[in-house]
C-alpha atoms as a PDB file:
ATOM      1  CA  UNK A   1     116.000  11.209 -97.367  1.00  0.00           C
ATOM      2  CA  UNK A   2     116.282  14.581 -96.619  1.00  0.00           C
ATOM      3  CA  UNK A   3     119.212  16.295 -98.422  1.00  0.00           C
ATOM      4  CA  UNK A   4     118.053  20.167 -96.848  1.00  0.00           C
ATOM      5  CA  UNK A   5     121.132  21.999 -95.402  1.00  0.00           C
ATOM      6  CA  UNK A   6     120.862  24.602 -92.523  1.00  0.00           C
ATOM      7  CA  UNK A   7     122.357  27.850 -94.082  1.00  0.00           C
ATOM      8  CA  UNK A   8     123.903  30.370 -92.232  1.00  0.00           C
ATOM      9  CA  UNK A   9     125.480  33.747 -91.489  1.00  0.00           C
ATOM     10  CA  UNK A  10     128.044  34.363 -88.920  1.00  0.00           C
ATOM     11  CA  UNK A  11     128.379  37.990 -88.084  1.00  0.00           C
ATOM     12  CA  UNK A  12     131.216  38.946 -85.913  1.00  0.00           C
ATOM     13  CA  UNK A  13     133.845  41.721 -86.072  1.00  0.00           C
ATOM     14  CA  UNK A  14     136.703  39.174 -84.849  1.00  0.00           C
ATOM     15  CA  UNK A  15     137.946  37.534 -87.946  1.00  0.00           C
ATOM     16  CA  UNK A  16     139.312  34.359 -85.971  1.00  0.00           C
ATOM     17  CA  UNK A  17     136.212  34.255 -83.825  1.00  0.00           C
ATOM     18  CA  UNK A  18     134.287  34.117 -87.493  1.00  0.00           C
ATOM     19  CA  UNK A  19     136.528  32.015 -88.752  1.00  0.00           C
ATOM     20  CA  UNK A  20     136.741  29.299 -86.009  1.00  0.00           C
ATOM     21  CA  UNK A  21     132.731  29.436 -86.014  1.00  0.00           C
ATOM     22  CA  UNK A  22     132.863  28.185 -89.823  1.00  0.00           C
ATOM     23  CA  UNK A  23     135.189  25.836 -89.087  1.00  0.00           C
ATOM     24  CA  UNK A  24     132.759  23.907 -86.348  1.00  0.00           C
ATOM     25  CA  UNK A  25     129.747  24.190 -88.636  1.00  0.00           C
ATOM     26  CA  UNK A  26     131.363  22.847 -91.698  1.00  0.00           C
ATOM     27  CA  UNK A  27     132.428  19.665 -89.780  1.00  0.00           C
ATOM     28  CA  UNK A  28     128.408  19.418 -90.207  1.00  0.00           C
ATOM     29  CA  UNK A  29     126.770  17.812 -92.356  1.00  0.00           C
ATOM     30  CA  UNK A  30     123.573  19.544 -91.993  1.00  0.00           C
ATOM     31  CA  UNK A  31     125.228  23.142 -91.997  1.00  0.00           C
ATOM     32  CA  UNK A  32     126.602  25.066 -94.469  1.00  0.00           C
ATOM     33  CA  UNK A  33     128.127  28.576 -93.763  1.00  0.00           C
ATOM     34  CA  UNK A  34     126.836  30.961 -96.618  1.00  0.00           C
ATOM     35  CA  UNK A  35     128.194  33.926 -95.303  1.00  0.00           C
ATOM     36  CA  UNK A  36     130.564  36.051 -93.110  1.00  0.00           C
ATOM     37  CA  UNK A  37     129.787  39.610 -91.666  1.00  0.00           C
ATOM     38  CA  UNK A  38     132.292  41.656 -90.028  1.00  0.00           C
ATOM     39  CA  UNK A  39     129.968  44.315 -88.115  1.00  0.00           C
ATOM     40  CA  UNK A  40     126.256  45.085 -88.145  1.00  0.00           C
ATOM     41  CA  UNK A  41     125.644  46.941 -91.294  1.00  0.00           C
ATOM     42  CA  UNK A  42     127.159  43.658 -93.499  1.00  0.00           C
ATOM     43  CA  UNK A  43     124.744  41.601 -91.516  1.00  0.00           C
ATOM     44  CA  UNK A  44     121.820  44.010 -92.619  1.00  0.00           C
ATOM     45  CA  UNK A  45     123.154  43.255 -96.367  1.00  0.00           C
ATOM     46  CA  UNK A  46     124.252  40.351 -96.153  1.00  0.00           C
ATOM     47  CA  UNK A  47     120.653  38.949 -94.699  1.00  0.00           C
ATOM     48  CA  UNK A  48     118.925  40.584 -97.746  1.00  0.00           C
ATOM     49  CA  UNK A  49     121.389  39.296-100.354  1.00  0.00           C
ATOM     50  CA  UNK A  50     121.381  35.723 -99.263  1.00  0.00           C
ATOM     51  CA  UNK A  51     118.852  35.021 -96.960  1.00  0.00           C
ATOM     52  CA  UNK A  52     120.291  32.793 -94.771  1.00  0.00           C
ATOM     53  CA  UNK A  53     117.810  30.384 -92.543  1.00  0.00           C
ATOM     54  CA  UNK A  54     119.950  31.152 -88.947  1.00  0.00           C
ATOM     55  CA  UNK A  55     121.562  34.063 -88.400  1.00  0.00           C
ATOM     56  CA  UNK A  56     124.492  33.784 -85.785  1.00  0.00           C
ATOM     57  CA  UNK A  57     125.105  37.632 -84.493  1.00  0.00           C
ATOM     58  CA  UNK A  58     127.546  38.920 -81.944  1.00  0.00           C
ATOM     59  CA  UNK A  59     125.965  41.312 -79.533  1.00  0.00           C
ATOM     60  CA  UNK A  60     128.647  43.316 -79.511  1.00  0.00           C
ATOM     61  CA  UNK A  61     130.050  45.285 -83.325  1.00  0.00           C
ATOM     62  CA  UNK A  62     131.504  48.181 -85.160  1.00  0.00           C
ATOM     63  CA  UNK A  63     129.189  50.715 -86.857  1.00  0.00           C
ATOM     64  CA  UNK A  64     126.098  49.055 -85.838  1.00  0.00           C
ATOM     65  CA  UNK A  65     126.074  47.121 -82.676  1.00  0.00           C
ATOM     66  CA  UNK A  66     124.002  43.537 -82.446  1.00  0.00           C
ATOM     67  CA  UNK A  67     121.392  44.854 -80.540  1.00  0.00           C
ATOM     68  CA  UNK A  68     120.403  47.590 -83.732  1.00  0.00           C
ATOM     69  CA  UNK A  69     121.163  45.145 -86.398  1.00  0.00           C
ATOM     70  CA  UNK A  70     119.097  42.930 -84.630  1.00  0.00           C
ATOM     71  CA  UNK A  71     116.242  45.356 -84.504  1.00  0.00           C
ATOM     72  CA  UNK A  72     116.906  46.918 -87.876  1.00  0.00           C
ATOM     73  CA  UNK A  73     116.299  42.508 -89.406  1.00  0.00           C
ATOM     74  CA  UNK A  74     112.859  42.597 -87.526  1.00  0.00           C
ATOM     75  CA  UNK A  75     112.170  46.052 -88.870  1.00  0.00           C
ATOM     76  CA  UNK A  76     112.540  45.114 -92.722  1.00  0.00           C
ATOM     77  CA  UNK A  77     110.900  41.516 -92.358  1.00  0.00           C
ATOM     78  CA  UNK A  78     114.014  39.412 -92.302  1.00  0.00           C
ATOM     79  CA  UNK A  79     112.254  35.831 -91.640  1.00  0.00           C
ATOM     80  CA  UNK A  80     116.123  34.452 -90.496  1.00  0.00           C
ATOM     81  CA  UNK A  81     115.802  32.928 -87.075  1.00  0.00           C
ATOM     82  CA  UNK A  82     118.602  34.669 -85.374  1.00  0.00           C
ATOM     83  CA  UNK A  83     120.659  33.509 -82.479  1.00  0.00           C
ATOM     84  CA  UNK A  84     122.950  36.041 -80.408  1.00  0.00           C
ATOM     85  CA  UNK A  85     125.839  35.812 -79.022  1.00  0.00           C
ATOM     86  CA  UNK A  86     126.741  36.961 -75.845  1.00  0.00           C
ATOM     87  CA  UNK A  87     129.117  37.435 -72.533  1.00  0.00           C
ATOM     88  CA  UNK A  88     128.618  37.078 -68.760  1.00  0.00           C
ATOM     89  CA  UNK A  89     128.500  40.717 -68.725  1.00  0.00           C
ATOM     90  CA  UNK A  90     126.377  41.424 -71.118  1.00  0.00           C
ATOM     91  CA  UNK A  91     122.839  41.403 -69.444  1.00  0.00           C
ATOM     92  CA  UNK A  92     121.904  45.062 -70.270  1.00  0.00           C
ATOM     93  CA  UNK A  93     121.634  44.226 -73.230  1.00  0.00           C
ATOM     94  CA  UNK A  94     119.717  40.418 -73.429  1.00  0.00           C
ATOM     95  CA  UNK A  95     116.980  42.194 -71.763  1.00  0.00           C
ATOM     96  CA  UNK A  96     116.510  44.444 -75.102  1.00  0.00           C
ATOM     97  CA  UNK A  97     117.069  41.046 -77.349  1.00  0.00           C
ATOM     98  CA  UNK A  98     114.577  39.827 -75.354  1.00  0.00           C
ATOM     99  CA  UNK A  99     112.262  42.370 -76.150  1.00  0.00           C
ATOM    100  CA  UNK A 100     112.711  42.349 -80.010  1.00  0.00           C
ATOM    101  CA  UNK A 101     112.768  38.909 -80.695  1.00  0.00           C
ATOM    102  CA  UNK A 102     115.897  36.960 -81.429  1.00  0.00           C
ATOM    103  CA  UNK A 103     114.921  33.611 -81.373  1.00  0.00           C
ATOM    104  CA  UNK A 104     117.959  32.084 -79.313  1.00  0.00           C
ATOM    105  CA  UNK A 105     120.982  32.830 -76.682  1.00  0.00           C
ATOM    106  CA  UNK A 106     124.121  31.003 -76.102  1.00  0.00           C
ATOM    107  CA  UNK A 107     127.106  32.651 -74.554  1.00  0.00           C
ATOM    108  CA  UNK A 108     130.857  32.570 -76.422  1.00  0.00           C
ATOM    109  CA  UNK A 109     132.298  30.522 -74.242  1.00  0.00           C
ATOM    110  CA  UNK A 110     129.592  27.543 -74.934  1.00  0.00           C
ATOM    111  CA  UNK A 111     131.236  24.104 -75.914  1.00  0.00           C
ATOM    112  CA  UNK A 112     130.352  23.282 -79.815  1.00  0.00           C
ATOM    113  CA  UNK A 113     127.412  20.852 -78.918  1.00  0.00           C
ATOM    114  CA  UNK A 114     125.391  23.963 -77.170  1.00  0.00           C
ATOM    115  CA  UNK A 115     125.901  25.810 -80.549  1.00  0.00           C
ATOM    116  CA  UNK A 116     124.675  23.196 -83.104  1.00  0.00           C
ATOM    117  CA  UNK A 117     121.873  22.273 -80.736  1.00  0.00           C
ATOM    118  CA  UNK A 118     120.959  25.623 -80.804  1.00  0.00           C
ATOM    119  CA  UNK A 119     121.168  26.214 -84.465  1.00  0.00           C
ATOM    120  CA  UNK A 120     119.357  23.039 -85.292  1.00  0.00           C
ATOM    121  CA  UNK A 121     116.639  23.932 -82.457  1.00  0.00           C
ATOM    122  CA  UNK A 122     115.623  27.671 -84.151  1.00  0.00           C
ATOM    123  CA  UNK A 123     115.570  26.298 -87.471  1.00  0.00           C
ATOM    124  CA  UNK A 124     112.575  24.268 -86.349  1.00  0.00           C
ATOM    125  CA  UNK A 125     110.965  26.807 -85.295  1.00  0.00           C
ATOM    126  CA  UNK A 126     111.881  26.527 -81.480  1.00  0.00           C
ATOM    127  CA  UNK A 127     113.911  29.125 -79.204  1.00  0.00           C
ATOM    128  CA  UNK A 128     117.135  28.069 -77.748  1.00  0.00           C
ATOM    129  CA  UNK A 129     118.430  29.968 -73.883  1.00  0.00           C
ATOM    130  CA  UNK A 130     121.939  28.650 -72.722  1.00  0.00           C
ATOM    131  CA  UNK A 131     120.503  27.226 -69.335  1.00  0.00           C
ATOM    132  CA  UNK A 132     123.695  28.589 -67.977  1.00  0.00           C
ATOM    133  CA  UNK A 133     122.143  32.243 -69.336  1.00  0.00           C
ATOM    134  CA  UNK A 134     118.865  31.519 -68.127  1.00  0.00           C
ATOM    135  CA  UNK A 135     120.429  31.124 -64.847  1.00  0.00           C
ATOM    136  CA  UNK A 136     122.067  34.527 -65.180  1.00  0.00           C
ATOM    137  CA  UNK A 137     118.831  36.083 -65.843  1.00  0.00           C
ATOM    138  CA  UNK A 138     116.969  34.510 -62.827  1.00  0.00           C
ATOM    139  CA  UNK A 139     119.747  35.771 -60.610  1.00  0.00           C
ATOM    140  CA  UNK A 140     119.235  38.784 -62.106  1.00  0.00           C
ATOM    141  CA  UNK A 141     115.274  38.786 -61.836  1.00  0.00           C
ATOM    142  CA  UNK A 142     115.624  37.918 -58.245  1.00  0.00           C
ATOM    143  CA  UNK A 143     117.914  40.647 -57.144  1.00  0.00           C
ATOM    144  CA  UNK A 144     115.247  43.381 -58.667  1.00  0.00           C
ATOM    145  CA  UNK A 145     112.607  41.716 -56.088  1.00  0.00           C
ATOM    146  CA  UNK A 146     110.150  41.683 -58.818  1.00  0.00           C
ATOM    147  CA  UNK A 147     109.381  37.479 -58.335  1.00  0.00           C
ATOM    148  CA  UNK A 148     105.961  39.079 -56.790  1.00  0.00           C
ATOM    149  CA  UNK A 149     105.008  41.259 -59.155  1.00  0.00           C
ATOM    150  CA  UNK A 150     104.812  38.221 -61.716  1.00  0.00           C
ATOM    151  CA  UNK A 151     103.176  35.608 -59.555  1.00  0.00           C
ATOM    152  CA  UNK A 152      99.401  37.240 -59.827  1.00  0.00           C
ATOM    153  CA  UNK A 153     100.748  36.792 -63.845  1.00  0.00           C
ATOM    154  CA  UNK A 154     101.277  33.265 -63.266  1.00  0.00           C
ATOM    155  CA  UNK A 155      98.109  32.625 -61.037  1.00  0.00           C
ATOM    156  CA  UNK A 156      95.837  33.900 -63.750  1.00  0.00           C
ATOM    157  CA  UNK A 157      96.692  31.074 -66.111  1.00  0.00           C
ATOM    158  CA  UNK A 158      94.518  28.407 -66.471  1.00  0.00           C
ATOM    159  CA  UNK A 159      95.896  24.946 -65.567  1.00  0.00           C
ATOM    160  CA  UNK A 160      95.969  23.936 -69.404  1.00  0.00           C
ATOM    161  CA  UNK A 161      97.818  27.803 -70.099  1.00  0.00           C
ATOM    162  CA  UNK A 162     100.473  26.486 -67.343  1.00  0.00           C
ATOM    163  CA  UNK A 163     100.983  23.293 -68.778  1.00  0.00           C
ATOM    164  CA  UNK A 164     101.232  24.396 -72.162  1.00  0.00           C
ATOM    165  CA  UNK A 165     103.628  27.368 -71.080  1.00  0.00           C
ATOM    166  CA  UNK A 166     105.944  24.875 -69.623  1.00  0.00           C
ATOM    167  CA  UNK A 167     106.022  22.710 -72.969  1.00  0.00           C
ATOM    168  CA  UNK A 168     106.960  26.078 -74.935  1.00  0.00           C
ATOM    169  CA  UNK A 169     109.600  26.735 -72.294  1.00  0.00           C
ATOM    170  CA  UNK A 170     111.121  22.840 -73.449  1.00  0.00           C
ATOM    171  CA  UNK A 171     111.242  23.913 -77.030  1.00  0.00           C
ATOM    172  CA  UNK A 172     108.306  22.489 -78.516  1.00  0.00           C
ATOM    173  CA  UNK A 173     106.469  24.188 -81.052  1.00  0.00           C
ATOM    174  CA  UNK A 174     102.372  24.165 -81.567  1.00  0.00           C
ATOM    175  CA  UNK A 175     102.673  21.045 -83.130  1.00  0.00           C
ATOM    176  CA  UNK A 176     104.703  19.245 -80.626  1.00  0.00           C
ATOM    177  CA  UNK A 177     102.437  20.496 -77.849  1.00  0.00           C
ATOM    178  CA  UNK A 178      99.177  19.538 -79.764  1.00  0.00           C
ATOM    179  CA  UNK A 179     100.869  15.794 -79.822  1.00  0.00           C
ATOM    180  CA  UNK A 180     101.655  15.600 -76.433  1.00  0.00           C
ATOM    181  CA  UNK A 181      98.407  16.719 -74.974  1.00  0.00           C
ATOM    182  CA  UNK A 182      96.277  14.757 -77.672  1.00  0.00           C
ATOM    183  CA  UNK A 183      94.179  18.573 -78.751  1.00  0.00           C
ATOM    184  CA  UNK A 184      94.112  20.322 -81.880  1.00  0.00           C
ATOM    185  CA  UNK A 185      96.974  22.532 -82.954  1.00  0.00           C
ATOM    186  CA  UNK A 186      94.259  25.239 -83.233  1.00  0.00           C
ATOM    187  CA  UNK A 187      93.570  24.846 -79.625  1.00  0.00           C
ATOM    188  CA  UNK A 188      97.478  25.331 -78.675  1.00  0.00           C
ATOM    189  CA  UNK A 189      97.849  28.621 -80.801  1.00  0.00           C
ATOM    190  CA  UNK A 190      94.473  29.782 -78.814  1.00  0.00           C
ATOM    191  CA  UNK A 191      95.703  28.728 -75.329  1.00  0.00           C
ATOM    192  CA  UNK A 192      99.386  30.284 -76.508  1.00  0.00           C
ATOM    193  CA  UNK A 193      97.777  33.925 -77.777  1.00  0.00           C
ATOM    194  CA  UNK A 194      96.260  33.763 -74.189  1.00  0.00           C
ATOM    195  CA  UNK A 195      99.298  33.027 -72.424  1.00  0.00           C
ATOM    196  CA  UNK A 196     101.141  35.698 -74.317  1.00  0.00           C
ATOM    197  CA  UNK A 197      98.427  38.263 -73.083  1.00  0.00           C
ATOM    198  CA  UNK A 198      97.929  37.183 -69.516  1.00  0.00           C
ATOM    199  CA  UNK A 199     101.883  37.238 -68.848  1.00  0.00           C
ATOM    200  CA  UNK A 200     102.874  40.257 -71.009  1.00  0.00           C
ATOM    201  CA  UNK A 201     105.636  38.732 -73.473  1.00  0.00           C
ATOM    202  CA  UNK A 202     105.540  38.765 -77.198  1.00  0.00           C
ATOM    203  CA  UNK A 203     107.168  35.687 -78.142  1.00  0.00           C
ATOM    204  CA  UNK A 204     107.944  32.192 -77.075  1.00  0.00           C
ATOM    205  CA  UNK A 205     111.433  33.291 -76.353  1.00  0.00           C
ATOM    206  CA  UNK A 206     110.149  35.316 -73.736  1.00  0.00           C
ATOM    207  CA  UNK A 207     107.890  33.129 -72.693  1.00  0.00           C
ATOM    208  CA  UNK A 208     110.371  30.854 -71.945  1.00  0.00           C
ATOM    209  CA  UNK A 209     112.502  32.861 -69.568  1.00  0.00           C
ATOM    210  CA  UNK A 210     109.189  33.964 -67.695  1.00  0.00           C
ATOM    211  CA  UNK A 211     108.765  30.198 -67.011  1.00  0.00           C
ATOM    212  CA  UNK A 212     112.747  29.856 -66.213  1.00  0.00           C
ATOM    213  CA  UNK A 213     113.178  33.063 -63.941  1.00  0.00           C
ATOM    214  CA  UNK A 214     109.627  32.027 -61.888  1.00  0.00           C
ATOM    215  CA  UNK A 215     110.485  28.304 -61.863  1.00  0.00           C
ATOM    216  CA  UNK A 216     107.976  27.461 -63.133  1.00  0.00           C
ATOM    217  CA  UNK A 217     107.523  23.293 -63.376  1.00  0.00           C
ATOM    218  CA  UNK A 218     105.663  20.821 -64.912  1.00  0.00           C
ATOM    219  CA  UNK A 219     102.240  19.978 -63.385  1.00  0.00           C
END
């Protein structure tokens, strides 16, 4: 039986909104809370001190905002998966998010079960978008007319690249994907380097929202 408990830091510069996220996660029996940041430069200590395995940020803080705490963790080789929190209104900045790395998105107003999916999700090594955000960011994507720009990307993957870029946008990691299509896990990491080169993205998080903003389906 496996005893392992999902640590993790909440980082938020609203007490109750810190406070009420404990509460949910202790009702868990997989999740204990191992620490409680009130703005960005805590979270930067706080990481080091007790290296959490999630890391639950708000987006928006006192003396150092999300989005630089966020970059500051991937600077110093913080190996916490980190989820941020957002708003509706916040899409200026999940486009920079995007860009660093965090490894999942859910929006505040997300019922509990969104949350602990996504917590238990990154900790396996998958990334987690809110399909209610991913929404947001196709809307988004399609107002900027750039839907053209990306479909010579998407035509330039083999038919093995597409399938396997759709299976990263479900979650699955290399393993999962080496399962499903019966080939070596080598194979997927070769076929996933490729499809991080031919559509310009530098993670699977980002991968994943190319797939959801072109609509991108299963062959």
């Amino acid at each position: 039986m496996n005893d392992r408990r999902i640590s993790v830091l909440i980082a938020d510069d609203h007490s109750l909104m810190r406070e009420g996220l404990k509460q949910i996660l202790e009702l868990e029996p997989d999740i204990k809370v191992i620490s409680l940041s009130a703005n960005g430069e805590e979270v930067i200590k706080d990481a080091q001190r007790y290296k959490p395995d999630v890391i639950l940020m708000d987006i928006n803080m006192p003396k150092m905002s999300g989005l630089d705490a966020l970059r500051r963790l991937k600077d110093i080789g913080i190996d916490s998966k980190i989820i941020m929190l957002t708003i509706h209104d916040s899409r200026e900045y999940l486009y920079e998010t995007i860009r660093i790395g965090a490894n999942g998105y859910v929006l505040k107003d997300a019922d509990s079960d969104t949350l602990l999916k996504a917590i238990r999700d990154v900790d396996e090594g998958k990334s987690y978008i809110q399909p209610s955000l991913s929404e947001l960011l196709v809307k988004d994507f399609n107002s900027r007319g750039e839907r053209s720009k990306e479909s010579a990307l998407i035509e330039s993957l083999t038919k093995r690249e597409y399938e396997v870029l759709t299976l990263i946008a479900e979650g699955m990691n290399n393993r999962e994907i080496a399962e499903k299509l019966f080939i070596s896990e080598k194979t997927v990491k070769n076929h996933v380097s490729n499809i991080f080169k031919k559509i310009d993205v530098a993670d699977r998080v980002q991968a994943a929202i190319f797939t959801f903003r072109n609509n991108i389906k299963k062959i």
